[in-house]
N, C-alpha and C. Protein backbone atom coordinates (compact mmCIF):
# COMPACT_ATOMS: atom_id res chain seq x y z
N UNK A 1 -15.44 5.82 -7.22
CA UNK A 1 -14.01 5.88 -7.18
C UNK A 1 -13.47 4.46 -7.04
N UNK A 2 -12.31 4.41 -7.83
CA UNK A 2 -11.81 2.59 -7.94
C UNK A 2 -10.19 3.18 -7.95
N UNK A 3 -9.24 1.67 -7.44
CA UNK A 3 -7.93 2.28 -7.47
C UNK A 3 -7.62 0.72 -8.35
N UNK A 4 -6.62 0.51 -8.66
CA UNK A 4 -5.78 -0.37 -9.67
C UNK A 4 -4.63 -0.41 -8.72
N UNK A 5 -3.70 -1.71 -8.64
CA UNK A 5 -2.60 -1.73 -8.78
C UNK A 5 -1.48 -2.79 -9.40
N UNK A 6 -0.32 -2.62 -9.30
CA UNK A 6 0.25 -3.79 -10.27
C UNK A 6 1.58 -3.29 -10.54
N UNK A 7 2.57 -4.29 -10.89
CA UNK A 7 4.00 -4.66 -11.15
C UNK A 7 4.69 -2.79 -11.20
N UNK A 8 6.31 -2.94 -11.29
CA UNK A 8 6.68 -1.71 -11.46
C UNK A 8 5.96 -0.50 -11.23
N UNK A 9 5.39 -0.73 -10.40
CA UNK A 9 5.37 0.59 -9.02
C UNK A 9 4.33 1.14 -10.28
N UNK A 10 3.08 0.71 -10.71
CA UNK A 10 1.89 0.84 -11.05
C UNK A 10 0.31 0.98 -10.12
N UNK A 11 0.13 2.36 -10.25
CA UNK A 11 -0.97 2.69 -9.31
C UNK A 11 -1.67 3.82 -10.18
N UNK A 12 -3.46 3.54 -10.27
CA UNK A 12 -4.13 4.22 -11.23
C UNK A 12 -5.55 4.08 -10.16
N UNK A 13 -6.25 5.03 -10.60
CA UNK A 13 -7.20 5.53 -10.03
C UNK A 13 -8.39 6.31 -10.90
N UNK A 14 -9.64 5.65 -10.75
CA UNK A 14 -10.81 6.54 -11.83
C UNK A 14 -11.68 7.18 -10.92
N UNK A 15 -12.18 7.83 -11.11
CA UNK A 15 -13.67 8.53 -10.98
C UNK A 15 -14.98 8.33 -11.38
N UNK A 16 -14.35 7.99 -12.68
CA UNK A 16 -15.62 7.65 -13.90
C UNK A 16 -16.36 6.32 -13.80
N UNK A 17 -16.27 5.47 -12.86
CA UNK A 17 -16.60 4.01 -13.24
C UNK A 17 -16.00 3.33 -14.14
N UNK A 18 -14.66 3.32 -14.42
CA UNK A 18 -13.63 3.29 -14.91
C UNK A 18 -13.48 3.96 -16.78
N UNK A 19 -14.39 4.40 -16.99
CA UNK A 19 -14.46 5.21 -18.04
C UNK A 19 -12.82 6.08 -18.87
N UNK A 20 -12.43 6.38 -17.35
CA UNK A 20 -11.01 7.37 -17.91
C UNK A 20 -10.18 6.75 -16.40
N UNK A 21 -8.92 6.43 -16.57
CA UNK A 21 -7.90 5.82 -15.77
C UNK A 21 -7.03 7.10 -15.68
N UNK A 22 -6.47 7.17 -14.35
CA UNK A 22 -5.27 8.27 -14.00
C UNK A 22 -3.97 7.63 -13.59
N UNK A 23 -3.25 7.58 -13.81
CA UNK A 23 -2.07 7.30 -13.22
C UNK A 23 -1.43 7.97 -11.63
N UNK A 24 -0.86 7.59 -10.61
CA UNK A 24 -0.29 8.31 -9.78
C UNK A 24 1.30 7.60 -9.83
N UNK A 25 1.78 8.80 -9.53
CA UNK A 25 3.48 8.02 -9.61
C UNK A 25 4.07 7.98 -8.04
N UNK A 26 4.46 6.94 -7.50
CA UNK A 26 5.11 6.84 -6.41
C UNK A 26 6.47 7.14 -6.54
N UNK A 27 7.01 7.96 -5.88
CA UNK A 27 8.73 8.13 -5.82
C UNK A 27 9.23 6.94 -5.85
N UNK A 28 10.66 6.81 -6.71
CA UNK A 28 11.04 5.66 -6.29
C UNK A 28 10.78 4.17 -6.47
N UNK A 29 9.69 4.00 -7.04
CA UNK A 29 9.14 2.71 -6.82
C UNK A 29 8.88 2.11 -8.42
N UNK A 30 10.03 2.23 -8.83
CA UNK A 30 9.48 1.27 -10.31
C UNK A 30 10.23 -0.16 -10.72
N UNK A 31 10.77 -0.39 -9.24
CA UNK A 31 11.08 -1.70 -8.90
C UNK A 31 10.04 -2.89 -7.66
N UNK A 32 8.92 -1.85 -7.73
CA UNK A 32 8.06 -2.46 -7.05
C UNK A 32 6.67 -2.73 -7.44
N UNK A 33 6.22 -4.10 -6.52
CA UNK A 33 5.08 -4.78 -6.73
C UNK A 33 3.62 -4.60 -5.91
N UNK A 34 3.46 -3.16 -6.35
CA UNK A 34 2.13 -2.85 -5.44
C UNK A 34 1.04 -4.05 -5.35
N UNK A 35 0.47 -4.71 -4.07
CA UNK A 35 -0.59 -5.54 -4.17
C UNK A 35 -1.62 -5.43 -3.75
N UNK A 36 -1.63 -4.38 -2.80
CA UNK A 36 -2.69 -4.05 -1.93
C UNK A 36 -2.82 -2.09 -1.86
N UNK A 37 -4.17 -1.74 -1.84
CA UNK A 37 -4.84 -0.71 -1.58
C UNK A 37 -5.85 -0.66 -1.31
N UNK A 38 -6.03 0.53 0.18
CA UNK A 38 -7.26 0.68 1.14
C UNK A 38 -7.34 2.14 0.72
N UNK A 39 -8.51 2.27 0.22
CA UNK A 39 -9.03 3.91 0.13
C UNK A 39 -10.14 3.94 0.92
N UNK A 40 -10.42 4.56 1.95
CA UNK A 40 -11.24 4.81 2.76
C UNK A 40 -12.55 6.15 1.93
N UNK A 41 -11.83 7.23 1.62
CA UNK A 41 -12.85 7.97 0.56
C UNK A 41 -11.95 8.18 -0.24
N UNK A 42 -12.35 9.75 -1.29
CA UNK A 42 -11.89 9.57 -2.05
C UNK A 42 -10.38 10.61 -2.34
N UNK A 43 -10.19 10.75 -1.22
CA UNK A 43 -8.50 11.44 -0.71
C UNK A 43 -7.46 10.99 0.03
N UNK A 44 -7.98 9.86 0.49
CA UNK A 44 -7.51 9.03 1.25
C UNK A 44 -7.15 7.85 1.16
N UNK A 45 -5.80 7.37 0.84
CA UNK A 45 -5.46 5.76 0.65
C UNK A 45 -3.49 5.34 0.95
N UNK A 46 -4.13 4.04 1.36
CA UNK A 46 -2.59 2.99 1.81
C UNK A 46 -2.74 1.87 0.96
N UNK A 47 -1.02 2.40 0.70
CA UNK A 47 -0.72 1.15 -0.60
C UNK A 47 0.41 0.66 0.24
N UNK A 48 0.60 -0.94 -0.19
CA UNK A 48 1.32 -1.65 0.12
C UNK A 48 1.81 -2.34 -1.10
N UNK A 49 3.76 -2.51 -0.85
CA UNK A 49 4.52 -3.28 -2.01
C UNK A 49 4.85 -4.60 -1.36
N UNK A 50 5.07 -5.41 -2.31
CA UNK A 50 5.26 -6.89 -1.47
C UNK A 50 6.32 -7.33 -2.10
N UNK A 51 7.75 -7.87 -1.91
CA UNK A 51 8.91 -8.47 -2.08
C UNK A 51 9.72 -8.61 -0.70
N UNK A 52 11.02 -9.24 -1.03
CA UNK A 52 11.69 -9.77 0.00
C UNK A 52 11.94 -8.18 0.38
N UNK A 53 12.37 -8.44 1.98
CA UNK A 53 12.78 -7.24 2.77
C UNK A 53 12.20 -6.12 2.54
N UNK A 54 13.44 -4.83 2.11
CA UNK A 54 12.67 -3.81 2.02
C UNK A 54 12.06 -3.34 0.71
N UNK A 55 11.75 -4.26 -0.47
CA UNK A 55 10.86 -4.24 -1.23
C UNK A 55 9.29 -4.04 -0.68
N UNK A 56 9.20 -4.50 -0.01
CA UNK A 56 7.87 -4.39 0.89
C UNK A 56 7.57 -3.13 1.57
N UNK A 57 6.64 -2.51 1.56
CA UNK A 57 6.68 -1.18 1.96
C UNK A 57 5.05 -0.49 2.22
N UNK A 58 4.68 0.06 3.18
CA UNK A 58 3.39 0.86 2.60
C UNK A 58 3.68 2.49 2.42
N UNK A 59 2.73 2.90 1.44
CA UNK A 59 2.88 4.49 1.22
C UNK A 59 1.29 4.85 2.06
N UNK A 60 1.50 6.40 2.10
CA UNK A 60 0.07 6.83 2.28
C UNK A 60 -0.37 8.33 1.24
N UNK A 61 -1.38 8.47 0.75
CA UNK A 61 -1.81 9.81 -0.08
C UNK A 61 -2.80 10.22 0.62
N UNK A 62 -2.91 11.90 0.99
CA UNK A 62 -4.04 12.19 1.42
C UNK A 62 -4.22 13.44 0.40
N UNK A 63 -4.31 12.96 -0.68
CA UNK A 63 -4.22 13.94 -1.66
C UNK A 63 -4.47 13.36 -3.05
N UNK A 64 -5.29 12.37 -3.25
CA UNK A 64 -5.79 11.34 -4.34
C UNK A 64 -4.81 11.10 -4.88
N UNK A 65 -3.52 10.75 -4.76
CA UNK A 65 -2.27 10.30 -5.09
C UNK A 65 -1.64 10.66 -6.03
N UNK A 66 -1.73 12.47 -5.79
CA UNK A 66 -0.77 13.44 -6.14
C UNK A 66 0.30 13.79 -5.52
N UNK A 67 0.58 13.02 -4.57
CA UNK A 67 1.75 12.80 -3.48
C UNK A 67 1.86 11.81 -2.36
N UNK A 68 2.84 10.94 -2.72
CA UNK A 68 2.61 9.60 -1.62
C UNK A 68 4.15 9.60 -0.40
N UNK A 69 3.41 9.01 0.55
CA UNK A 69 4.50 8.95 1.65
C UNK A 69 4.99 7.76 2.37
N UNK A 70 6.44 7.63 2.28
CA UNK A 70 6.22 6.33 2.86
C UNK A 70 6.16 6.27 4.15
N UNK A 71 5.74 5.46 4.67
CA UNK A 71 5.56 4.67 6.24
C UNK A 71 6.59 3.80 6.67
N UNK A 72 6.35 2.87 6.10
CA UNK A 72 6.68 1.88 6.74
C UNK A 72 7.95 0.90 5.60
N UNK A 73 9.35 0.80 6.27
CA UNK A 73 9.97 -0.42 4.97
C UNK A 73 10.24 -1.24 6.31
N UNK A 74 9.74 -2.88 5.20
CA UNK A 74 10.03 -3.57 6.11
C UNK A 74 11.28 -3.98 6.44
N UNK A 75 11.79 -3.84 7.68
CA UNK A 75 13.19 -4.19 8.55
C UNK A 75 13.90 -5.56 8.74
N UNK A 76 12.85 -6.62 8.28
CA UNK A 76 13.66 -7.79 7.91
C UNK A 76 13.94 -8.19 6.85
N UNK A 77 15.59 -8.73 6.20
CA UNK A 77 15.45 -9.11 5.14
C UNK A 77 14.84 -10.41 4.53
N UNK A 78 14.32 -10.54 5.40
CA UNK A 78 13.91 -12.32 5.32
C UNK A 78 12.27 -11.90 5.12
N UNK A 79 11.71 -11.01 5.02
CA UNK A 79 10.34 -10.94 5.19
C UNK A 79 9.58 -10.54 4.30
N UNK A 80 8.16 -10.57 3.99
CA UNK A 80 7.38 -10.29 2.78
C UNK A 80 6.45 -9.98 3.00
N UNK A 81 5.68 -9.15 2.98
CA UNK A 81 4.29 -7.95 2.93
C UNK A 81 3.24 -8.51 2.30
N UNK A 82 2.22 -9.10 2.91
CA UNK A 82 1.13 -9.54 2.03
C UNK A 82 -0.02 -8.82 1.68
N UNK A 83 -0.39 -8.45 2.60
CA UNK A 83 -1.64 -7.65 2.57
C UNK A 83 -1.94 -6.37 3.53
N UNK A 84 -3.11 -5.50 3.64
CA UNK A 84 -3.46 -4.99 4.55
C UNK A 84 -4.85 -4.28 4.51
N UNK A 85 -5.32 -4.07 5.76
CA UNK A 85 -6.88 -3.81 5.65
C UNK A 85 -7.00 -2.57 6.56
N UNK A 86 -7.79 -1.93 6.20
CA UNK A 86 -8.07 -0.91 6.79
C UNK A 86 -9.44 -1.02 8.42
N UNK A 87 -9.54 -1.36 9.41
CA UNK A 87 -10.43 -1.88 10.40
C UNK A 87 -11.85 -0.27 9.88
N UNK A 88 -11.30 1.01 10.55
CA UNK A 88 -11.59 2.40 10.09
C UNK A 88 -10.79 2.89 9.94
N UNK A 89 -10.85 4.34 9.64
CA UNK A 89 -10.05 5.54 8.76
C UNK A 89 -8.72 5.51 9.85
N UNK A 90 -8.72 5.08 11.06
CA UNK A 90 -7.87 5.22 11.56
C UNK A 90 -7.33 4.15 12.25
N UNK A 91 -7.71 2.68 11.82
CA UNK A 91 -7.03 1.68 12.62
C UNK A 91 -6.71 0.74 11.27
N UNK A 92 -6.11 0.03 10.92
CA UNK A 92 -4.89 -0.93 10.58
C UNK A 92 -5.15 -2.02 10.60
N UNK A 93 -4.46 -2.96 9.62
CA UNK A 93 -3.78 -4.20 9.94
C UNK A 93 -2.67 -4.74 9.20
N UNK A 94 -1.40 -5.45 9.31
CA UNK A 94 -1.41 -5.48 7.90
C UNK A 94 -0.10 -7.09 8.15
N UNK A 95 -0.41 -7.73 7.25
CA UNK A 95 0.49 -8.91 7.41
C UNK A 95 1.20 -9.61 6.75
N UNK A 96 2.13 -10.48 6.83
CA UNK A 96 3.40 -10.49 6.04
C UNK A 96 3.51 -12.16 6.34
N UNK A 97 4.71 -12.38 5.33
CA UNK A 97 4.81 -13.87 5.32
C UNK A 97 5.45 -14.43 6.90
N UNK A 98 5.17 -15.61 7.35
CA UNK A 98 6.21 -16.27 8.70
C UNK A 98 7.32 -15.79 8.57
N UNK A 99 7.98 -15.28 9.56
CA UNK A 99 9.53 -15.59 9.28
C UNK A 99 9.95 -16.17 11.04
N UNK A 100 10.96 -17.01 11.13
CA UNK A 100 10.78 -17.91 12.04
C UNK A 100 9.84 -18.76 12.81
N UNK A 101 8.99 -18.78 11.66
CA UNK A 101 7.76 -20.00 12.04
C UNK A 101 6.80 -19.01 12.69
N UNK A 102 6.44 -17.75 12.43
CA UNK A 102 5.56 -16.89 13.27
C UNK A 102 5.34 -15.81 11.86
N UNK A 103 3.72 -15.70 11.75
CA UNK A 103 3.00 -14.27 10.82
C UNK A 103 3.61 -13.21 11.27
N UNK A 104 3.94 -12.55 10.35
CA UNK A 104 4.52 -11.07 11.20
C UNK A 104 3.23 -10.70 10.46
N UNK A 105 2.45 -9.55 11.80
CA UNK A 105 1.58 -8.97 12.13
C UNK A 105 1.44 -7.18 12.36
N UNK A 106 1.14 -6.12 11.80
CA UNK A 106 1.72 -5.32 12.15
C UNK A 106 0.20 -4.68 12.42
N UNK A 107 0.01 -3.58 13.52
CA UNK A 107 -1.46 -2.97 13.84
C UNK A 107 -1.22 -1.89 14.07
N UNK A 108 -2.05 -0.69 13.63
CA UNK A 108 -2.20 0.53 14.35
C UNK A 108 -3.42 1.04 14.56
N UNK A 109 -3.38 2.35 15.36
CA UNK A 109 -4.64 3.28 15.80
C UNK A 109 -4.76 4.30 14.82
N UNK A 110 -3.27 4.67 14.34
CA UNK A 110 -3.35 6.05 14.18
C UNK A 110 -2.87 6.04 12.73
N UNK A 111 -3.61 5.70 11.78
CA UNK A 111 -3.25 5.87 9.94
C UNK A 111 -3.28 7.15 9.54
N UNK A 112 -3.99 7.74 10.10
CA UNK A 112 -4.60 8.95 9.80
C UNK A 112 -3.46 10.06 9.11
């Protein structure tokens, strides 16, 4: 199992060893720049969008991304979503550009 992501709210996913590509459609999001995805197996995954403010965003699918949810928009407009990692199935990380000379840092326990 492999996931893809990319510009205008582009998110694809194979089975095959990339043999045959699927598309998943996120609500909403074809003004966004997916950069990051953690799939833990293969029902399970967090995507993150990265632009100013609330362009930035993570979703979650627990349903091979036949339905995504959002979490999290980010609350500053000054701020930008870089990445995020999965520690295990249920702990977090995820981090964003400085804004007032400080990483915004965000962590959880509970992804699940």
């Amino acid at each position: 199992m492999a996931w893809a992501t990319g510009t205008r709210g582009t998110v694809l996913r194979t089975n095959s060893s990339g043999k045959n590509w699927e598309s998943s459609s996120v609500p909403n999001s074809s003004a966004l720049d997916f950069r990051d995805i953690e799939a833990p197996d293969a029902t399970h995954a967090w995507l993150l969008s990265s632009g100013p403010g609330d362009k930035s965003r993570t979703y979650r699918t627990q349903d091979s991304g036949k339905n995504w949810q959002l979490q999290l928009t980010n609350p500053d407009p000054t701020g930008f979503f870089d990445a995020i990692a999965l520690f295990t199935k249920h702990s977090a990380i995820l981090l964003g550009d400085s804004v007032d000379g400080r990483f915004v840092i965000y962590t959880t326990t509970d992804v699940a």
